[in-house]
N, C-alpha and C. Protein backbone atom coordinates (compact mmCIF):
# COMPACT_ATOMS: atom_id res chain seq x y z
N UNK A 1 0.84 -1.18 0.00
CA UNK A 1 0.00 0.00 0.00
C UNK A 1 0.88 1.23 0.00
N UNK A 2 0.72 2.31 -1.04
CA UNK A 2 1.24 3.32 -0.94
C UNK A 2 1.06 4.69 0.57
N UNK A 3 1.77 5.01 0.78
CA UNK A 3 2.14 6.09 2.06
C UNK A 3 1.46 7.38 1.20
N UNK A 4 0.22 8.11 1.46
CA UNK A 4 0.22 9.46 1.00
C UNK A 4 1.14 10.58 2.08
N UNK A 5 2.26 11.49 0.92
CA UNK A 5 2.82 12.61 1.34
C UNK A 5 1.59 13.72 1.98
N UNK A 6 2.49 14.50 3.18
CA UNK A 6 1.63 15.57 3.84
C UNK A 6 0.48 16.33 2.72
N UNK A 7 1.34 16.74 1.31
CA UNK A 7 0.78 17.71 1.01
C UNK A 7 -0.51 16.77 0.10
N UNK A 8 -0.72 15.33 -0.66
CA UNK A 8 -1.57 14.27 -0.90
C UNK A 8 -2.62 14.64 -0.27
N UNK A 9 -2.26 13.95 1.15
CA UNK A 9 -3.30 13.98 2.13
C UNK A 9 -3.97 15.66 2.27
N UNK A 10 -3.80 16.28 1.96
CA UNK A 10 -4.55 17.63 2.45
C UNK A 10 -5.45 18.06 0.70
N UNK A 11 -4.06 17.19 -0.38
CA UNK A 11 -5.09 17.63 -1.64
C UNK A 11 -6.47 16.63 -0.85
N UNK A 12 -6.64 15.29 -0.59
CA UNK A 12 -7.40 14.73 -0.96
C UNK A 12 -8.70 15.02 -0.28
N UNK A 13 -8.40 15.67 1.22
CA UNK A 13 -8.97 16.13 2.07
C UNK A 13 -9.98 17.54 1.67
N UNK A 14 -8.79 18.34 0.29
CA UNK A 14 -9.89 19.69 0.17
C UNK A 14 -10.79 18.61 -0.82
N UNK A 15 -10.63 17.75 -1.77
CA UNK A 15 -11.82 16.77 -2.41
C UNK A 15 -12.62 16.56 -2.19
N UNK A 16 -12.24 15.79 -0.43
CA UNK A 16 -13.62 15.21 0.14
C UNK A 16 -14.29 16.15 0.67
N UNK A 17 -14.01 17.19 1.22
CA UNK A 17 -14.66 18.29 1.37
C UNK A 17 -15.88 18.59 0.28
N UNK A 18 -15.01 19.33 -0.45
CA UNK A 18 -15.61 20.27 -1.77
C UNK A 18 -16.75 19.52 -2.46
N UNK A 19 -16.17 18.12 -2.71
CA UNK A 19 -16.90 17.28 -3.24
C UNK A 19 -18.37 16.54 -2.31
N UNK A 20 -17.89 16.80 -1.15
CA UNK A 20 -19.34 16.53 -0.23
C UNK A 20 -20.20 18.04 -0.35
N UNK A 21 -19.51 18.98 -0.36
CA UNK A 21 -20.52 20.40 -0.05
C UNK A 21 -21.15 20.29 -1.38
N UNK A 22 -20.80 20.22 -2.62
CA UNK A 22 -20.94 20.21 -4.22
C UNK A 22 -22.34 19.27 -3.97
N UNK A 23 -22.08 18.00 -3.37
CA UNK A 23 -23.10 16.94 -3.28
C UNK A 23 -24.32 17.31 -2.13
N UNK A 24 -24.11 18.09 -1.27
CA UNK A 24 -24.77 18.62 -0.27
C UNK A 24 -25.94 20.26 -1.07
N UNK A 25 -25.29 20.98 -1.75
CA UNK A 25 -25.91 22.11 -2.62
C UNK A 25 -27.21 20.63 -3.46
N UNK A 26 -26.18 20.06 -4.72
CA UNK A 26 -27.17 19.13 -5.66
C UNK A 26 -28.50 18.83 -5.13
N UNK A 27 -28.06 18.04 -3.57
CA UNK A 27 -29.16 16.87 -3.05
C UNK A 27 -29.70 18.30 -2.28
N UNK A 28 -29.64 19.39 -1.77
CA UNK A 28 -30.57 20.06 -1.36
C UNK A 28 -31.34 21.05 -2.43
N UNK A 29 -30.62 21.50 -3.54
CA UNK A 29 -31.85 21.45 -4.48
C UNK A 29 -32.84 20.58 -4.87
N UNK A 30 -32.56 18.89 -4.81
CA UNK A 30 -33.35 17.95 -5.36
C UNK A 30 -33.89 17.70 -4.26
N UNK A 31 -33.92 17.95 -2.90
CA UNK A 31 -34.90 17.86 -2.14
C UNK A 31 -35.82 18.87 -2.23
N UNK A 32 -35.57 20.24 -2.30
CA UNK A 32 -36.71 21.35 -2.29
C UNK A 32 -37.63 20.72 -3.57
N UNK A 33 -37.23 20.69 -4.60
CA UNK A 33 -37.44 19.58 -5.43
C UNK A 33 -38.44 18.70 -5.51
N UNK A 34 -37.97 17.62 -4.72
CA UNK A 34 -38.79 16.27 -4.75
C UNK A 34 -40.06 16.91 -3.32
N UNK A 35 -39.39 18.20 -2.67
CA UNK A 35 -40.83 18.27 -1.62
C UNK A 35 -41.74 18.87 -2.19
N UNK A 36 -41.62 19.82 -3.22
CA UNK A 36 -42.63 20.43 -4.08
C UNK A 36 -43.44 19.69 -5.11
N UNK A 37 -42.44 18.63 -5.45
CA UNK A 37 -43.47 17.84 -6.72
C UNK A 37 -44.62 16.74 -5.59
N UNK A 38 -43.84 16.24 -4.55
CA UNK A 38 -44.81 15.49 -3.79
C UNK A 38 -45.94 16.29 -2.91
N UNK A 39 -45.56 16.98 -2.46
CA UNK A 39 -46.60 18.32 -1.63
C UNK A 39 -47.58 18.46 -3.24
N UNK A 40 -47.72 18.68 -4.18
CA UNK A 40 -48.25 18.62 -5.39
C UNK A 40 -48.76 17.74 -5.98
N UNK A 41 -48.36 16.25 -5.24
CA UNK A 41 -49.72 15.51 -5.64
C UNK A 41 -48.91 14.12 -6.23
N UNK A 42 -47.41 14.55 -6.94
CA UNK A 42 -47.29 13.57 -7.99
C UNK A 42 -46.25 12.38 -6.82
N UNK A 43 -46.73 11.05 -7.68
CA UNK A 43 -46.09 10.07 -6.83
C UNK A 43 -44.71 10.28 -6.66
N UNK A 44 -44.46 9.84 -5.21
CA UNK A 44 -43.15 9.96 -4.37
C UNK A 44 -41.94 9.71 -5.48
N UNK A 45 -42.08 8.18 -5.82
CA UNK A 45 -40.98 7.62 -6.52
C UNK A 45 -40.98 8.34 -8.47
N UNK A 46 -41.82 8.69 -8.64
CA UNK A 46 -41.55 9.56 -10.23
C UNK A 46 -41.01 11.30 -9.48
N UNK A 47 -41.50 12.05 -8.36
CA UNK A 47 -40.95 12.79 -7.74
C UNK A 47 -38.78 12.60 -7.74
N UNK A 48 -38.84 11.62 -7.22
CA UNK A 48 -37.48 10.85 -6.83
C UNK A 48 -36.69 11.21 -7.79
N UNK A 49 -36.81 10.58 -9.03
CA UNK A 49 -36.59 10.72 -10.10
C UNK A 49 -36.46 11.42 -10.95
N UNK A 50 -37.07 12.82 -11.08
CA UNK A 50 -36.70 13.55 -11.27
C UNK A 50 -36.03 14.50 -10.21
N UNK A 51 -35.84 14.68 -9.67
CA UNK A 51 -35.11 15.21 -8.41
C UNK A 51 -33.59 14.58 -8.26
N UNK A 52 -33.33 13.40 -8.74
CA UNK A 52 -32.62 13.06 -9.19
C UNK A 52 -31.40 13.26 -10.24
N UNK A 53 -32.53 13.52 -11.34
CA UNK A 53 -31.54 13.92 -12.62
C UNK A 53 -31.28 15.24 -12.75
N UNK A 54 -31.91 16.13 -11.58
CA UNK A 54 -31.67 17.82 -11.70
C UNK A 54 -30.73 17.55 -10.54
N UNK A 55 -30.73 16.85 -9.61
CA UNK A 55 -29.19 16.84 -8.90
C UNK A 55 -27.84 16.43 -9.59
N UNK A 56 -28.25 15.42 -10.28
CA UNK A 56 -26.75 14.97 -10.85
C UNK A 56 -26.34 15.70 -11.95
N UNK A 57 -27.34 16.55 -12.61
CA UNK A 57 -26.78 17.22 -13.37
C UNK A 57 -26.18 18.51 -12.55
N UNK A 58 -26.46 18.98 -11.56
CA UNK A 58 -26.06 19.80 -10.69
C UNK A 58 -24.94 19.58 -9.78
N UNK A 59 -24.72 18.60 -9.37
CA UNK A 59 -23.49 17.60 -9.10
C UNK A 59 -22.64 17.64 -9.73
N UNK A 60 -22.38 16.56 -11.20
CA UNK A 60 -21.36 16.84 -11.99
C UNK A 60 -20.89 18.33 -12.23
N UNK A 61 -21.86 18.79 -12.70
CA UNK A 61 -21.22 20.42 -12.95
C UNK A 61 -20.37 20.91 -11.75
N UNK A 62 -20.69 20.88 -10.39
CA UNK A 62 -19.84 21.61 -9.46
C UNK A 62 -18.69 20.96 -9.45
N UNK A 63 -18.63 19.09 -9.19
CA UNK A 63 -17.64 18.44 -8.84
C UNK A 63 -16.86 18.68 -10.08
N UNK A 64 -16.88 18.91 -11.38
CA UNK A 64 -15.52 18.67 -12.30
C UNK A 64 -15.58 19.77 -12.37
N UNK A 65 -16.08 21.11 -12.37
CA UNK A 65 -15.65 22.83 -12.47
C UNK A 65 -15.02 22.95 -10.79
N UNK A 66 -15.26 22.39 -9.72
CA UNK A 66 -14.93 23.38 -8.61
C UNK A 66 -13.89 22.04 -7.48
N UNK A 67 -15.12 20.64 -7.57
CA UNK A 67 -14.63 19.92 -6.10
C UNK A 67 -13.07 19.35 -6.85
N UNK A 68 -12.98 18.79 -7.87
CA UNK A 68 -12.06 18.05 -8.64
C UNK A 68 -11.19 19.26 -9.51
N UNK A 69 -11.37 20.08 -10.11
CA UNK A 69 -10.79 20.77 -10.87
C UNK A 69 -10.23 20.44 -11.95
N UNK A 70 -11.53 19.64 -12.91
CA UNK A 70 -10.91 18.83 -14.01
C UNK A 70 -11.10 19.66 -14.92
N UNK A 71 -11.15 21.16 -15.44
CA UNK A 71 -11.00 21.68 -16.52
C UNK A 71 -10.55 21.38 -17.57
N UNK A 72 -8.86 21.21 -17.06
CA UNK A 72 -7.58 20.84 -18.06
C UNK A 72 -7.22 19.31 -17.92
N UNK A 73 -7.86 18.54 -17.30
CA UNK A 73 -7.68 17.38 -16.76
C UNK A 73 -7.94 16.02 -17.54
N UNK A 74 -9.30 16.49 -18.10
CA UNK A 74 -9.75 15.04 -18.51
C UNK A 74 -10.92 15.95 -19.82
N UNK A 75 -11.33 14.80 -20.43
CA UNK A 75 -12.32 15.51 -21.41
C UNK A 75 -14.03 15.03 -20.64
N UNK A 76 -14.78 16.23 -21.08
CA UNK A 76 -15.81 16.43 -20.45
C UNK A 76 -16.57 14.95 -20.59
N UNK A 77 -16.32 14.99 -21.94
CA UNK A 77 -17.49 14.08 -22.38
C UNK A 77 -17.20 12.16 -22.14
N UNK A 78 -16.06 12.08 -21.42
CA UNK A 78 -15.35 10.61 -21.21
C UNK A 78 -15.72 10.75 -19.64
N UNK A 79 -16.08 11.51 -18.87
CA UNK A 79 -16.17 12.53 -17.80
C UNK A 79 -17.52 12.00 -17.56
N UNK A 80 -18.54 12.80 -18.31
CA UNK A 80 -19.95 12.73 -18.40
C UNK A 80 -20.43 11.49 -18.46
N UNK A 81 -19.96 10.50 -19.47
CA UNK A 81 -20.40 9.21 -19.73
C UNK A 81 -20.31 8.60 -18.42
N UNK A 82 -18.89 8.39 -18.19
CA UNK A 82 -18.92 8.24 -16.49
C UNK A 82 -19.73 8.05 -15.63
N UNK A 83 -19.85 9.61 -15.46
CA UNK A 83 -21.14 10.08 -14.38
C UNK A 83 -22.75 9.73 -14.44
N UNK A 84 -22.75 9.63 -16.09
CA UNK A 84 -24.19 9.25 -16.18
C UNK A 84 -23.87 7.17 -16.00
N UNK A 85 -23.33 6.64 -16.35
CA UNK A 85 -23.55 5.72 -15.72
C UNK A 85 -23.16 5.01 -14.30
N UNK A 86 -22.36 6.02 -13.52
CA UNK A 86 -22.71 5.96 -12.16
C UNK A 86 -24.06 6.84 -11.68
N UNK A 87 -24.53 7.15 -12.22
CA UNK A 87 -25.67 8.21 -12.34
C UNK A 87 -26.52 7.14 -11.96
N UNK A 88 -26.81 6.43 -13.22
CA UNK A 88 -27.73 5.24 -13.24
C UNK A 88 -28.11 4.36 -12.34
N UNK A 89 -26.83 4.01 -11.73
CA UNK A 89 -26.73 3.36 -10.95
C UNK A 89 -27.39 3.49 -9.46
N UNK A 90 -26.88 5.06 -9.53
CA UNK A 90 -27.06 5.57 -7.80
C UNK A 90 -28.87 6.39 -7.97
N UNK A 91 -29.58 6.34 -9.16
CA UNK A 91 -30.67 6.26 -9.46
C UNK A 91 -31.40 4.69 -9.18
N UNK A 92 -30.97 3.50 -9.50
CA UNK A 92 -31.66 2.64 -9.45
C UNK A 92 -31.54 2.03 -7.78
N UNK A 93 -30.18 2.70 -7.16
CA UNK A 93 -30.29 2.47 -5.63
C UNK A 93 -31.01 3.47 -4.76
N UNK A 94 -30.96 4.45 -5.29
CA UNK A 94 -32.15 5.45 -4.29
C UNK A 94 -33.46 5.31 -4.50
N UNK A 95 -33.96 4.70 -5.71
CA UNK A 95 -35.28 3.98 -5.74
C UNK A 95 -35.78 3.06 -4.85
N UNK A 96 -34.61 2.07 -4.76
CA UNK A 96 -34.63 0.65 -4.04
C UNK A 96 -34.84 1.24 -2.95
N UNK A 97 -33.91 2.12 -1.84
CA UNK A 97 -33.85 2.14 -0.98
C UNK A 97 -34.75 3.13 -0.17
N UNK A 98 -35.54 4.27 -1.04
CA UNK A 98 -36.53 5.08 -0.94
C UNK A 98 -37.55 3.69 -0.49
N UNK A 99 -37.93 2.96 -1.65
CA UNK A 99 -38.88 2.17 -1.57
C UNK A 99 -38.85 1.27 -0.39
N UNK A 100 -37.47 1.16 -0.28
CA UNK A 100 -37.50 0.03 1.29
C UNK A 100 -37.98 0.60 2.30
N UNK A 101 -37.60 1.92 2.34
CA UNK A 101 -37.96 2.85 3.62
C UNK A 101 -39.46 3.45 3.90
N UNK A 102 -40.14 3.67 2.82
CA UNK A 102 -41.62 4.02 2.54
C UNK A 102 -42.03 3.05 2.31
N UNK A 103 -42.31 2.15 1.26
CA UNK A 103 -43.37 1.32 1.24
C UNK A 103 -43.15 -0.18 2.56
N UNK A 104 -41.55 -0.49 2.66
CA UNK A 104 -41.38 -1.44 3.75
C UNK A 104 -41.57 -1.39 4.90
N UNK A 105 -40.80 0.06 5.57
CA UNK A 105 -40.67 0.58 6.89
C UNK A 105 -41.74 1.63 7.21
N UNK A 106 -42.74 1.78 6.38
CA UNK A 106 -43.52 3.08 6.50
C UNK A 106 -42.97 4.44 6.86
N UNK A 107 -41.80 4.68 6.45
CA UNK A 107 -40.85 6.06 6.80
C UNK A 107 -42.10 7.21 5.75
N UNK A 108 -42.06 8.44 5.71
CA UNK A 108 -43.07 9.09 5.25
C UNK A 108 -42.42 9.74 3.97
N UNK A 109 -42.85 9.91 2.60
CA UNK A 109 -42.34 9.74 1.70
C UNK A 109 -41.00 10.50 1.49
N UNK A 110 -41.07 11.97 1.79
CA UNK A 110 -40.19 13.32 2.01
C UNK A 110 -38.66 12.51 2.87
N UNK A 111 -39.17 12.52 4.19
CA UNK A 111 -37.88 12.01 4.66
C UNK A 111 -37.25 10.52 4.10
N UNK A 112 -37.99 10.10 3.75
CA UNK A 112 -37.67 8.42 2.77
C UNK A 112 -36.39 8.53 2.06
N UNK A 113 -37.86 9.43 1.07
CA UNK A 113 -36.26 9.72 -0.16
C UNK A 113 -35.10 10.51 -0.09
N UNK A 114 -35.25 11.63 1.10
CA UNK A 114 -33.95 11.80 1.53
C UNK A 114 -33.07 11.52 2.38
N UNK A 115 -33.29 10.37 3.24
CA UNK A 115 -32.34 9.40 3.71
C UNK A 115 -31.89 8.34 3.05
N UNK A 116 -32.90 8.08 1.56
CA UNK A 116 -32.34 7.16 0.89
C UNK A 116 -30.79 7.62 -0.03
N UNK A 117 -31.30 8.79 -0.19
CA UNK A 117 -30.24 9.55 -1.03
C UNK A 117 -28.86 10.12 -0.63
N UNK A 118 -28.99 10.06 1.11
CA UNK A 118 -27.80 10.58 2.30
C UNK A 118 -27.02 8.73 1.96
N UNK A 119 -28.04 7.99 2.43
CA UNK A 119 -27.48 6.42 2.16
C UNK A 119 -26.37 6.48 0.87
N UNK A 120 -26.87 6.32 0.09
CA UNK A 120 -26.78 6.00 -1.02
C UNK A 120 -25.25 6.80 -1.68
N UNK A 121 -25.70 8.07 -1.09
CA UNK A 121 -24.32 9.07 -1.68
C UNK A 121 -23.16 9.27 -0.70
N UNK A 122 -23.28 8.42 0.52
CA UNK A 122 -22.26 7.84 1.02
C UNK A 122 -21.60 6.54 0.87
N UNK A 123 -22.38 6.01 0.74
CA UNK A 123 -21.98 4.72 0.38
C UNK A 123 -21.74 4.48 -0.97
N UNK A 124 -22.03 4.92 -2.44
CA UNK A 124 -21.91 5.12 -3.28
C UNK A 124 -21.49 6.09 -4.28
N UNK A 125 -22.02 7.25 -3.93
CA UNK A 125 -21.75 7.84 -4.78
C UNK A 125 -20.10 8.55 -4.87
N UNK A 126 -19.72 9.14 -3.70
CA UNK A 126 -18.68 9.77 -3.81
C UNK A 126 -17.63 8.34 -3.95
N UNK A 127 -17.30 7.69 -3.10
CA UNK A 127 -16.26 6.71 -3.75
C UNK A 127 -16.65 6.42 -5.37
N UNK A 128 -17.61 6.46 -5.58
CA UNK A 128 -17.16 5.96 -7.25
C UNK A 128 -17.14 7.71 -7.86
N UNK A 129 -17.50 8.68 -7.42
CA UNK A 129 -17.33 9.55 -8.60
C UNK A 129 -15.15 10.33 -8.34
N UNK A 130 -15.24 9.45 -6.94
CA UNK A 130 -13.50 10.07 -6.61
C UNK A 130 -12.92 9.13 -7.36
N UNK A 131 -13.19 8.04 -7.45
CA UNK A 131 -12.02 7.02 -7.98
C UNK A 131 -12.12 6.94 -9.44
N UNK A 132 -13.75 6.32 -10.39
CA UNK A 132 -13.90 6.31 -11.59
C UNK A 132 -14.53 7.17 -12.57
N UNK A 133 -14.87 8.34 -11.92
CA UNK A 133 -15.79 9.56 -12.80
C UNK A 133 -14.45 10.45 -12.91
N UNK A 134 -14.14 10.99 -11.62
CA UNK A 134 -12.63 11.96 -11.61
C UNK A 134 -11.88 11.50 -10.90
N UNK A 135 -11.20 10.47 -11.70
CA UNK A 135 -10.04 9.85 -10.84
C UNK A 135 -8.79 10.83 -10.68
N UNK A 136 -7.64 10.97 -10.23
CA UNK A 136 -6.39 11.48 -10.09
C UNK A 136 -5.84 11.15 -11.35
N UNK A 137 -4.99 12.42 -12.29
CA UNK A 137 -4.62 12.19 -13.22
C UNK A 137 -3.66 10.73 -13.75
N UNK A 138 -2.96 9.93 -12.72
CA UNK A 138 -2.20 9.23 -12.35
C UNK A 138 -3.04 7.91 -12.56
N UNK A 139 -4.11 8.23 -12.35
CA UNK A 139 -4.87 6.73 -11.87
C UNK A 139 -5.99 6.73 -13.48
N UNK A 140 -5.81 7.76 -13.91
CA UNK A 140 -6.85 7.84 -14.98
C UNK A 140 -6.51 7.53 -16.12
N UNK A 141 -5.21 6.60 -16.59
CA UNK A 141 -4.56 5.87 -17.28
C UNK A 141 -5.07 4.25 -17.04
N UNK A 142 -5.34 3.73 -16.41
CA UNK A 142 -5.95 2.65 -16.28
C UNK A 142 -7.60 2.56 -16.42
N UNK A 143 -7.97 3.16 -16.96
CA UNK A 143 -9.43 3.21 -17.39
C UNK A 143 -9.10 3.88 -19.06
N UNK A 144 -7.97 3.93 -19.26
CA UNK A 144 -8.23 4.41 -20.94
C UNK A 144 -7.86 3.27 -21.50
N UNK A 145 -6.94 1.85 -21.08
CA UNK A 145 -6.68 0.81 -21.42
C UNK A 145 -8.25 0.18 -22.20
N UNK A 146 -8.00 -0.35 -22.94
CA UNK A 146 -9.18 -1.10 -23.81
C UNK A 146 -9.43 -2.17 -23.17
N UNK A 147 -10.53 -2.85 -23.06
CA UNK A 147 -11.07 -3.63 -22.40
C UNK A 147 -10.57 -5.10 -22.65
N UNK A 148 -10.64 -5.98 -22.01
CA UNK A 148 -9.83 -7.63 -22.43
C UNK A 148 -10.20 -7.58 -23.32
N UNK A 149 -9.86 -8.59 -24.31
CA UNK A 149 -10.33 -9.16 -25.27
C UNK A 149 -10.44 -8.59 -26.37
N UNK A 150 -9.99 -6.96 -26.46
CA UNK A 150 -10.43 -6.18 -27.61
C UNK A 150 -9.34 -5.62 -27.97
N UNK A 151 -7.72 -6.11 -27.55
CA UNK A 151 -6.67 -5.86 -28.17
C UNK A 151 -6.37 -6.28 -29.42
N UNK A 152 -5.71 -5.32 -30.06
CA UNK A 152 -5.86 -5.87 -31.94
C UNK A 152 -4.36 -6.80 -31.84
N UNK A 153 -4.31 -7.28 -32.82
CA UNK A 153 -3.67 -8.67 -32.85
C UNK A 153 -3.17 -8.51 -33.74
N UNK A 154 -1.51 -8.30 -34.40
CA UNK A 154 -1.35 -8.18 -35.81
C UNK A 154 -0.08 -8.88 -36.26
């Protein structure tokens, strides 16, 4: 296991920071959000959902302009793909886990989906958007490698 140097440890530290407040702004727009579309009538989990995709699009934007500082770093759009399919992902687990909490545990829809989404973007989201959405320039060489099996042969 590698030793991070003093000055490592303090980059990685303003990350987890920046990158939690970035995720803290997103998920509290998509809560005002998801409390207005449900206070309004429309079901919890289509609420979710969109509240969702106006966070992560609100997300990505802060984390690669401000928490990560991938301007010059990486290209947007190898970036984006990324994100939207960790996107996906952390969409089809805040469903699950909204739903476990409301329809299983009777939690009440509002606080549901936003403890599903505190869950979820701890346990998920930021480790995968630090390591495989905006990895460290260093580490972001091993995800441009081509996949097994699809090396040309000549």
């Amino acid at each position: 296991m590698k030793s991070l140097s003093g000055n490592r440890v303090a980059e990685e530290v303003g990350h987890f920071l920046r990158g939690n407040l970035a995720s803290a702004v997103a998920s509290g727009l998509e809560w005002v959000l998801v409390t207005v579309l449900v206070v309004s009538g429309m079901y919890y989990l289509a609420a979710a959902g969109i509240g969702a995709v106006t966070g992560a699009y609100t997300d990505f934007s802060l984390k690669r302009h401000w928490a990560f500082m991938r301007d010059a770093k990486g290209a947007v759009h190898v970036e984006g793909f990324r994100y939207l399919a960790a996107a996906a992902c952390s969409l089809v687990l805040n469903l699950a886990v909204a739903y476990a909490l409301v329809d299983g545990f009777g939690v009440p829809a509002v606080p549901g989906v936003i403890a599903a989404s505190l869950i979820v973007g701890v346990v998920w989201n930021y480790p995968v958007h630090r390591r495989y959405v905006f990895p460290r320039v260093e580490d972001a060489s091993r995800f441009a490698k081509p996949p097994f099996g699809s090396e040309r042969v000549t």
